[in-house]
N, C-alpha and C. Protein backbone atom coordinates (compact mmCIF):
# COMPACT_ATOMS: atom_id res chain seq x y z
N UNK A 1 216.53 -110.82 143.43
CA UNK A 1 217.67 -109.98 143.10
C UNK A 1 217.64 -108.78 144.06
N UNK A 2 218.86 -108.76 144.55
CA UNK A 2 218.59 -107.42 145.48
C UNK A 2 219.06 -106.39 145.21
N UNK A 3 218.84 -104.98 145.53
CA UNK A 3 219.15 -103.81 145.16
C UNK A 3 220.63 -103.29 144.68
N UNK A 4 221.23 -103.86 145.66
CA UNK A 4 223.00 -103.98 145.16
C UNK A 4 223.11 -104.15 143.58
N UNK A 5 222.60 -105.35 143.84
CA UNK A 5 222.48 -106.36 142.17
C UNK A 5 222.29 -105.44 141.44
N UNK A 6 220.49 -105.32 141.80
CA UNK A 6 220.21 -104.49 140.17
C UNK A 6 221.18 -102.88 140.49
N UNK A 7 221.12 -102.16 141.24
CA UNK A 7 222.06 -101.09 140.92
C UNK A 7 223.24 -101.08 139.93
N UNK A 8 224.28 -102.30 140.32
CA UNK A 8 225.31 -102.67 139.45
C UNK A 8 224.74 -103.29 138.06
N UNK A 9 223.94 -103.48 138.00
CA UNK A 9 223.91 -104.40 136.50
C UNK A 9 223.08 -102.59 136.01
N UNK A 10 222.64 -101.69 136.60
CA UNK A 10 221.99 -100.61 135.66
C UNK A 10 223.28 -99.65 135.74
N UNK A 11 224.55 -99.73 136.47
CA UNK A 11 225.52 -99.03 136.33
C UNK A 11 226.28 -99.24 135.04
N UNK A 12 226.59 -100.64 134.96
CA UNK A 12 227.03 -101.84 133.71
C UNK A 12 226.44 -101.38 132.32
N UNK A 13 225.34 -100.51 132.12
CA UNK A 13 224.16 -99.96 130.93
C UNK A 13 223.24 -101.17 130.98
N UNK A 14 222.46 -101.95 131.90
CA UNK A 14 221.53 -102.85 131.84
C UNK A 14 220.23 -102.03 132.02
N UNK A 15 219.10 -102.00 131.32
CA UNK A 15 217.85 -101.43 132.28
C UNK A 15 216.99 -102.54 132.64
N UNK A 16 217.73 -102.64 133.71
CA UNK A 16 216.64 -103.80 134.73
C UNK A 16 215.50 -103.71 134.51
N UNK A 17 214.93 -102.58 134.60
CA UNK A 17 213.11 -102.59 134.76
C UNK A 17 212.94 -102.86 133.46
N UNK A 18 213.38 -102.33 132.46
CA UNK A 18 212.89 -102.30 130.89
C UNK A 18 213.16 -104.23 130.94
N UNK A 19 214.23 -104.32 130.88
CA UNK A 19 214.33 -106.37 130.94
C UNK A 19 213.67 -107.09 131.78
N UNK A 20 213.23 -106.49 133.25
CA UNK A 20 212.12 -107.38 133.75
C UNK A 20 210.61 -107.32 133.09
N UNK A 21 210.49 -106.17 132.37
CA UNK A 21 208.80 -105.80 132.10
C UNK A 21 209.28 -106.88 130.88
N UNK A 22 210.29 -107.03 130.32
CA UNK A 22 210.07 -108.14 129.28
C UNK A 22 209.97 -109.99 129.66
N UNK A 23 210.04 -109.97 131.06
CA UNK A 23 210.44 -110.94 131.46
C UNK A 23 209.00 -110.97 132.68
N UNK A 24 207.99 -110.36 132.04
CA UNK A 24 207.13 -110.40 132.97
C UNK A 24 207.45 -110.14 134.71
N UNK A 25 208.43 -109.30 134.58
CA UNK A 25 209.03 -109.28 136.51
C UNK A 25 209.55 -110.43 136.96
N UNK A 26 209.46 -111.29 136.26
CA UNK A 26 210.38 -112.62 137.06
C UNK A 26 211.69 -112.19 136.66
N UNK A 27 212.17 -112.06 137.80
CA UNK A 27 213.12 -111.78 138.60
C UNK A 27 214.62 -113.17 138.09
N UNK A 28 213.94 -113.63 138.72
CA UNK A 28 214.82 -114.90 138.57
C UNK A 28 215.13 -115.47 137.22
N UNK A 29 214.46 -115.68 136.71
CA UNK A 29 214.28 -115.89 135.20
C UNK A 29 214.90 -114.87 134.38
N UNK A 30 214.97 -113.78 134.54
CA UNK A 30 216.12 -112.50 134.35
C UNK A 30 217.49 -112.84 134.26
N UNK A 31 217.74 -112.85 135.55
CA UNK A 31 218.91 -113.96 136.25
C UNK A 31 219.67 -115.02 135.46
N UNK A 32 218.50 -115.65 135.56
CA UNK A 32 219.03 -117.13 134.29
C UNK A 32 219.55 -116.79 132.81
N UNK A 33 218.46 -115.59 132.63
CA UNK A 33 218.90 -115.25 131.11
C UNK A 33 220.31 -114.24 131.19
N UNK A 34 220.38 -113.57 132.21
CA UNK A 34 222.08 -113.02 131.98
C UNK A 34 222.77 -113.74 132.27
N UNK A 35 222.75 -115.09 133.25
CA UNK A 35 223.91 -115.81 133.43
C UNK A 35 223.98 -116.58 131.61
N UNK A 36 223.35 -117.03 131.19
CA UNK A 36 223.41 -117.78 129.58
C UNK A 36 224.06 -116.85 129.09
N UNK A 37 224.00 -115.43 128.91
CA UNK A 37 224.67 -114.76 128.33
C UNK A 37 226.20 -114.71 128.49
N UNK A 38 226.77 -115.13 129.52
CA UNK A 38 228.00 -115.53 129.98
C UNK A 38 228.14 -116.50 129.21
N UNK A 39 227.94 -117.68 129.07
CA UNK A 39 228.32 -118.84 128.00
C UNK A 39 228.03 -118.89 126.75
N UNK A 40 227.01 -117.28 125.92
CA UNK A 40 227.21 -117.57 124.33
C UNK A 40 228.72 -116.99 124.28
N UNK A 41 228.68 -118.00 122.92
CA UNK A 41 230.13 -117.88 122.29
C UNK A 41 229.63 -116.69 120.85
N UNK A 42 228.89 -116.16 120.70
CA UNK A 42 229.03 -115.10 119.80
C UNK A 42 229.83 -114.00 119.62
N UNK A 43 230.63 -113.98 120.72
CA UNK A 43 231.85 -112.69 121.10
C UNK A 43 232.76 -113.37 121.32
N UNK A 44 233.15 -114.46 121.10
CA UNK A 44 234.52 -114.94 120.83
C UNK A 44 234.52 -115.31 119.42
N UNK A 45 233.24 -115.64 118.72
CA UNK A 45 233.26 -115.98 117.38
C UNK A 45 233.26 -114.81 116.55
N UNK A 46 232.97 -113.60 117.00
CA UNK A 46 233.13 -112.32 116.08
C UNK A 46 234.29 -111.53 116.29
N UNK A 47 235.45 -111.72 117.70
CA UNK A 47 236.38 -111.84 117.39
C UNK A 47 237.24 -112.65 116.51
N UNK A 48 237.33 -113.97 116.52
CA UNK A 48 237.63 -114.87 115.82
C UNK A 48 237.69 -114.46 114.19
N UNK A 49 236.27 -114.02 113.98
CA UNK A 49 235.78 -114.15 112.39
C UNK A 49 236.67 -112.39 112.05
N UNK A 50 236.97 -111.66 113.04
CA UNK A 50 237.97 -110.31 112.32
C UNK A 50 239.03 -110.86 112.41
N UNK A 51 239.51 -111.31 113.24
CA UNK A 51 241.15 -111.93 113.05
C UNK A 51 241.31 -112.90 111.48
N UNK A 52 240.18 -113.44 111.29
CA UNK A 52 240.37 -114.29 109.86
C UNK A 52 239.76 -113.57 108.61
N UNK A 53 239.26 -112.57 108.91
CA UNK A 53 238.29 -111.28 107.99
C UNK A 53 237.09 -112.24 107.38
N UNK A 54 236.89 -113.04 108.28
CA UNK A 54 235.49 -113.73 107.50
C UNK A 54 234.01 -112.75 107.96
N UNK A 55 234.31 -112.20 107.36
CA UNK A 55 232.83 -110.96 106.74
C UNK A 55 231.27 -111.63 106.99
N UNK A 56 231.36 -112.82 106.37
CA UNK A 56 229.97 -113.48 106.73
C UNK A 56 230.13 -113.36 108.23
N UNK A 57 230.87 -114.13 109.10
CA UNK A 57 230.55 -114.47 110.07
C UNK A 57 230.45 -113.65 111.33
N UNK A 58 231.61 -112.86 110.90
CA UNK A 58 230.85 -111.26 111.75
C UNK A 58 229.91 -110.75 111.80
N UNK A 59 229.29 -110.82 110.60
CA UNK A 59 228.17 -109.86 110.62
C UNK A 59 227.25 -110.65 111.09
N UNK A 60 227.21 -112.25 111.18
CA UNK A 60 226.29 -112.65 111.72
C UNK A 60 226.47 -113.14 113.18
N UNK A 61 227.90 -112.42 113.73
CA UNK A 61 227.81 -112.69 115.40
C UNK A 61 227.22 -111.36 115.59
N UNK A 62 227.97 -110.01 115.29
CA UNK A 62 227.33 -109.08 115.75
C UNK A 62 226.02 -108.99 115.66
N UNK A 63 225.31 -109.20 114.64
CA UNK A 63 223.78 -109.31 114.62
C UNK A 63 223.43 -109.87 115.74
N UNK A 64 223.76 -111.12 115.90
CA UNK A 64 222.80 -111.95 117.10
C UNK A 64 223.00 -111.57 118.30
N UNK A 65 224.20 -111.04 118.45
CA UNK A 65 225.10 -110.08 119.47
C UNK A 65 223.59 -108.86 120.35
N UNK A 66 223.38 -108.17 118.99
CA UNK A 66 222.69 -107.04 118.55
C UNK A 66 221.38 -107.59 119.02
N UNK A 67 220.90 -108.24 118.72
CA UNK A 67 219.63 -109.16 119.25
C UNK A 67 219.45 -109.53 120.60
N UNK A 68 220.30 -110.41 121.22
CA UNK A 68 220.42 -110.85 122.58
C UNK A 68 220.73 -109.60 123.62
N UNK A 69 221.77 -108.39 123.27
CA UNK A 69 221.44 -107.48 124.16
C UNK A 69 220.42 -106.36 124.42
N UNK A 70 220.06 -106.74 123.11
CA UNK A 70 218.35 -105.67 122.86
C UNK A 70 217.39 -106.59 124.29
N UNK A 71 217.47 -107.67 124.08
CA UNK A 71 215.99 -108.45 124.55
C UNK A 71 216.70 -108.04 126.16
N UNK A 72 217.88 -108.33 126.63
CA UNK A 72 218.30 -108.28 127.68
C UNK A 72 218.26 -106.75 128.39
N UNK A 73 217.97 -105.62 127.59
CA UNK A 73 218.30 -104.42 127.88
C UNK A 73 219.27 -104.04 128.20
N UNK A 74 220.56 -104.62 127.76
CA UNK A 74 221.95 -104.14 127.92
C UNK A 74 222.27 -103.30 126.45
N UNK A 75 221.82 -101.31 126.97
CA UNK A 75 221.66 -100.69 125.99
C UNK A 75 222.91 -100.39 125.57
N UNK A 76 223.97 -100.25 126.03
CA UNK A 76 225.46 -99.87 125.59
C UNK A 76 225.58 -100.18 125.10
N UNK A 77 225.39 -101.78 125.07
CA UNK A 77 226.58 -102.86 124.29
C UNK A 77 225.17 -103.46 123.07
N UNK A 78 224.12 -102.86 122.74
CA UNK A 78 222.91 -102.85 121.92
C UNK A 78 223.24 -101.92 121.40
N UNK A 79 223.47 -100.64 121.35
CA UNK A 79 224.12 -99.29 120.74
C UNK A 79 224.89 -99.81 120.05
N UNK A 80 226.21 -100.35 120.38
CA UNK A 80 227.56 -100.54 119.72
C UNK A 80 227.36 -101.41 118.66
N UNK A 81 226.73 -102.55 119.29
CA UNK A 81 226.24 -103.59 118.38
C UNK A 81 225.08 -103.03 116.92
N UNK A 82 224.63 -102.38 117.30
CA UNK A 82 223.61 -101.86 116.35
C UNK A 82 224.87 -100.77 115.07
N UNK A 83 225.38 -100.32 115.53
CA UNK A 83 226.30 -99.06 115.12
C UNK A 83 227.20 -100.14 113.84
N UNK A 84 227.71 -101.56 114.98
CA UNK A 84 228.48 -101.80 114.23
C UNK A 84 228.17 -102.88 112.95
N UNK A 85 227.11 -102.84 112.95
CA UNK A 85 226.10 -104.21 112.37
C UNK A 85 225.77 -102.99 111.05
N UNK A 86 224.96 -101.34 111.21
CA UNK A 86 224.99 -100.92 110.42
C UNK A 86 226.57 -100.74 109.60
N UNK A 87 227.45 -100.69 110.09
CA UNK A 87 228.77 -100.01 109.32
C UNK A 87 229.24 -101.63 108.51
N UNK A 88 228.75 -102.54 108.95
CA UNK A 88 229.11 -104.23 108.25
C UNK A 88 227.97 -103.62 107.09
N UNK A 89 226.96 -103.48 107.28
CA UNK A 89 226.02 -103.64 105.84
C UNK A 89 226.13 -101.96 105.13
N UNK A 90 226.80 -101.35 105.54
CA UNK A 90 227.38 -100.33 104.80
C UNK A 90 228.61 -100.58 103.64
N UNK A 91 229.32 -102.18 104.23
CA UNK A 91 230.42 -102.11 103.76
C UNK A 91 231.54 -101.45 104.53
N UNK A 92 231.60 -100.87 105.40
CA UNK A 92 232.40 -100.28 106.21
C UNK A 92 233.16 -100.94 107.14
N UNK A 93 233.91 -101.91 106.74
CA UNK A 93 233.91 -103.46 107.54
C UNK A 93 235.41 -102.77 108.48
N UNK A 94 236.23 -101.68 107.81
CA UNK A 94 237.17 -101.69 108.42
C UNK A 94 237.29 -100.24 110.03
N UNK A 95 235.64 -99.39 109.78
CA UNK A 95 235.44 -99.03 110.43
C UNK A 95 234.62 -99.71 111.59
N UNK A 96 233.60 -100.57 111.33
CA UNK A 96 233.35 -101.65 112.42
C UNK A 96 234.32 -102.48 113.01
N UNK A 97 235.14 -103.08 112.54
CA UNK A 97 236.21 -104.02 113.15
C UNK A 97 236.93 -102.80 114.03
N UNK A 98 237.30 -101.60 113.88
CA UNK A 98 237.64 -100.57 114.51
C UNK A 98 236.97 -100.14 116.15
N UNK A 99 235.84 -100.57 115.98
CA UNK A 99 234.70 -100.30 117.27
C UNK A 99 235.27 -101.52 118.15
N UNK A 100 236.12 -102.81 117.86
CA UNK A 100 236.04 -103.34 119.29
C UNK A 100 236.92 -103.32 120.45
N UNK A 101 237.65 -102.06 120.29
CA UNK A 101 238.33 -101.95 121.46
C UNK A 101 237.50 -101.21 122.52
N UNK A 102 236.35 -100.34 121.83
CA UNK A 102 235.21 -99.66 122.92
C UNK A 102 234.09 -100.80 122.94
N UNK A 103 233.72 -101.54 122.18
CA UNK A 103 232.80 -102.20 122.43
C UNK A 103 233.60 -103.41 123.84
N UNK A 104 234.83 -104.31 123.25
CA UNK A 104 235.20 -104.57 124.67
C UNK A 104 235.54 -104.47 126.04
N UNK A 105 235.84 -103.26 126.07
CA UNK A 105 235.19 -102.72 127.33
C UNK A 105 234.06 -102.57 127.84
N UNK A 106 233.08 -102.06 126.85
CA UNK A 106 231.63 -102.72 128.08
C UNK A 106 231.45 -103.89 127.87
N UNK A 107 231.48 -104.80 126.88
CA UNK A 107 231.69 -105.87 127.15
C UNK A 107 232.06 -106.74 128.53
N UNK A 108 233.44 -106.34 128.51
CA UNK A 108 234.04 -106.54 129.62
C UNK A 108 233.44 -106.06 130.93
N UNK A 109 233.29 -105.12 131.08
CA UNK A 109 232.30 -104.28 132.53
C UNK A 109 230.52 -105.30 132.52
N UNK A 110 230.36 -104.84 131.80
CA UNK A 110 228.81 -105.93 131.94
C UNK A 110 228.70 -107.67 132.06
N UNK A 111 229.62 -107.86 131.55
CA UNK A 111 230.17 -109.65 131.81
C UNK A 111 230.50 -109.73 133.60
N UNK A 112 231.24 -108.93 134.14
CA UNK A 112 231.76 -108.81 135.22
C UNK A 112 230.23 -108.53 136.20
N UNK A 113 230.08 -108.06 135.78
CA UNK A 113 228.94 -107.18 137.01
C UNK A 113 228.19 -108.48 137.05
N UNK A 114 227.79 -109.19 135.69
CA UNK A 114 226.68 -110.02 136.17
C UNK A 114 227.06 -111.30 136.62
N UNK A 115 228.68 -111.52 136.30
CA UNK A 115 229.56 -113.14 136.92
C UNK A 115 229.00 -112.34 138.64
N UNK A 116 229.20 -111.54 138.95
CA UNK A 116 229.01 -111.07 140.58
C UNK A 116 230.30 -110.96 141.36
């Protein structure tokens, strides 16, 4: 990965170093794991599940959501996710469903940076 790279993916809120020390410095293997992140469907299914207000199933995309960008060190969109995972088990379902017009935007910005 070259410097370009990681610059843009730590502009995106990624911390490269914090996700390679989890990835033992393989580099590449990094790589692999943000491109997979491009093909989960957990962010089309937790859109999906507010458009139909299915409550279970949100809370269990954002969770895994919440999970996969923790391990990845994509802290923005781990923030949001965390924020909005507490306001689901608050009951606050109509202030979380509220968060995804900021959460899709980094969404959107960090998907991009790492398609290249």
């Amino acid at each position: 990965m070259d410097e370009a790279k990681k610059n843009s993916l730590k502009k995106a809120g990624i911390q490269v170093e914090d996700a390679l020390g989890r990835f033992m410095g393989n580099e590449k293997l990094l790589e692999r794991f943000l491109l997979k992140f491009l093909d989960d469907r957990n962010y089309e299914q937790l859109k999906a599940a507010i458009e139909e207000k299915d409550r279970e199933t949100e809370l269990r995309c954002s969770h895994t959501l919440k999970g996969v960008c923790g391990n990845l060190s994509m802290t923005g969109l781990y923030d949001l996710f965390t924020r909005q995972v507490e306001l689901m088990r608050a009951d606050q379902w109509e202030e979380a469903e509220a968060m995804m017009p900021e959460i899709e935007t980094v969404y959107q910005a960090v998907t991009a940076v790492i398609r290249g």
